[in-house]
Protein backbone atom coordinates (compact mmCIF):
# COMPACT_ATOMS: atom_id res chain seq x y z
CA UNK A 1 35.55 15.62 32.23
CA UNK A 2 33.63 13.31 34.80
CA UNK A 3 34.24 10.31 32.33
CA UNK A 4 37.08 9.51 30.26
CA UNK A 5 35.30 9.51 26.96
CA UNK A 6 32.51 11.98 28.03
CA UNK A 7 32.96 16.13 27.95
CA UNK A 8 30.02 18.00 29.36
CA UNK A 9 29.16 21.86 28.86
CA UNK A 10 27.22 24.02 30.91
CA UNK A 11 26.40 27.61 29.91
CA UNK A 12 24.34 30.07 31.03
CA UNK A 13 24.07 34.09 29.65
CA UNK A 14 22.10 36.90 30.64
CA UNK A 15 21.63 40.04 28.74
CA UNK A 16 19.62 43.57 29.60
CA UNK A 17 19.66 45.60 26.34
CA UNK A 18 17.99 49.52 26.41
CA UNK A 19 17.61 51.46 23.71
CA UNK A 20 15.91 54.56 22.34
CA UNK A 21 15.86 58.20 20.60
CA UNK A 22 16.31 61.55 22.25
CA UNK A 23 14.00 64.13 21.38
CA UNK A 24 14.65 65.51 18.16
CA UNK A 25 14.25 69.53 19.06
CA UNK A 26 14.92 71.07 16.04
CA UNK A 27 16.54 70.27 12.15
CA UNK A 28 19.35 72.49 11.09
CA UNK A 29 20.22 70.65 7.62
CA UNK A 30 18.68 71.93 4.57
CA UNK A 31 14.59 70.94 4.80
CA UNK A 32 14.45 69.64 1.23
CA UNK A 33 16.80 66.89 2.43
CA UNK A 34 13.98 65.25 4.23
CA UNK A 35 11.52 65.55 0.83
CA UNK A 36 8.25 64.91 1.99
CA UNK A 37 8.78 63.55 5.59
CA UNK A 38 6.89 65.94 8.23
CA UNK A 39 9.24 67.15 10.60
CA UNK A 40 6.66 67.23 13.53
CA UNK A 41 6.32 63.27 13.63
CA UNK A 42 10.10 63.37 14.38
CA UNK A 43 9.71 65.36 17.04
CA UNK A 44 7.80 62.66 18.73
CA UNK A 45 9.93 59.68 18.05
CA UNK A 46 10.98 59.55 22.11
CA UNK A 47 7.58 58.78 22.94
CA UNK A 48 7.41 55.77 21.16
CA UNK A 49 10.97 54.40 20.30
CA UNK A 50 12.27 52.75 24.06
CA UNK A 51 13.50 49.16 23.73
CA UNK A 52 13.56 47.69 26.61
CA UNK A 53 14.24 43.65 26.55
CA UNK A 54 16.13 40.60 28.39
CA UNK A 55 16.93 37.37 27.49
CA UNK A 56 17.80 34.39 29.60
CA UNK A 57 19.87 31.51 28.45
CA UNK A 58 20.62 27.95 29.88
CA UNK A 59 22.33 25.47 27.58
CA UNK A 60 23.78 21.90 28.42
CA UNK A 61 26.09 19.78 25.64
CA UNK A 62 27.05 16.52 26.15
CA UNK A 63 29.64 14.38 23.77
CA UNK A 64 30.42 11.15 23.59
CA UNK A 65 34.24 10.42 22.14
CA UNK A 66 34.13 7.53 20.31
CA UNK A 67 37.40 8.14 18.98
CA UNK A 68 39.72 11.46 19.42
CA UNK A 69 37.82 12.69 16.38
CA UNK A 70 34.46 11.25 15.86
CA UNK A 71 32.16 12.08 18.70
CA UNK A 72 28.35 11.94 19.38
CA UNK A 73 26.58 15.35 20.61
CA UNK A 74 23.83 16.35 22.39
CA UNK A 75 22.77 19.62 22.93
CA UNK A 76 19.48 21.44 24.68
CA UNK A 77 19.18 25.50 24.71
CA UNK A 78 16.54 27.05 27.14
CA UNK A 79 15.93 30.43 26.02
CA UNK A 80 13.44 33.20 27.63
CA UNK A 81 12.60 36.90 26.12
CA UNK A 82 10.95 38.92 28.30
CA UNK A 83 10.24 42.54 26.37
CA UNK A 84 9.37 45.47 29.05
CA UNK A 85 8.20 47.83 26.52
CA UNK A 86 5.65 45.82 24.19
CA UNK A 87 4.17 48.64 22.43
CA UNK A 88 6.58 49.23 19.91
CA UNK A 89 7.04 45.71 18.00
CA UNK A 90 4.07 44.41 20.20
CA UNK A 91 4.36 42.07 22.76
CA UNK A 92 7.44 39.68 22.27
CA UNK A 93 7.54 37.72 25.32
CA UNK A 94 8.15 34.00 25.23
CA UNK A 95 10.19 30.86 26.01
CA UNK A 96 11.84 28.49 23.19
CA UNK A 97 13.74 24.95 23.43
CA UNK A 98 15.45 23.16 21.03
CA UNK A 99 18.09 20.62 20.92
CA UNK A 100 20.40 18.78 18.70
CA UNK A 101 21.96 15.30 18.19
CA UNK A 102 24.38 14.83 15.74
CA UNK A 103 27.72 13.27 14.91
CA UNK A 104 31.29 15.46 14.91
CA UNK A 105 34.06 14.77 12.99
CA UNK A 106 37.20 16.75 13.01
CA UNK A 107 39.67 15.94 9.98
């Protein structure tokens, strides 16, 4: 704590999430299980089922004690989503910011 009365947090997060279906070769349950789904469309779900996506994360808090429990916050939160395989869910890139002030109280 660089002040007394003052606590500040710095975090930061990364995350790299893949994802996806292996081919689907061949269907040894009972065919009336799938009803009226066509077996050939599954058989193509790998081509067009890869998630590929990262996110990037910066967030600062600040809080002012004002007593041991009643304290004034301030938060910001950076976020960026980059997606590196836009054709399933179409493109989803983008950057967001929001922040916060409020008042704690712990009882």
């Amino acid at each position: 704590m660089p002040f007394e009365d003052v606590e500040i947090n710095l975090t930061t997060s990364f995350s790299n999430a893949k994802a996806g279906f292996d081919p689907v070769s061949s269907w040894t349950g009972d065919i009336e299980a799938i009803h009226h789904l066509d077996f050939e469309g599954y058989s193509e779900i790998n081509t067009y089922s890869d998630l590929s996506f990262e996110v990037l994360q910066f967030k600062a808090e600040v809080y002012y004690y004002i007593t041991k429990d009643l304290s004034i916050l301030a938060e910001i939160d950076y976020n960026k989503f980059t997606d590196n395989e836009p054709y399933v869910y179409g493109d989803q890139d983008g950057k967001w910011v929001y922040g916060k002030l409020g008042v704690r109280l712990f009882f």
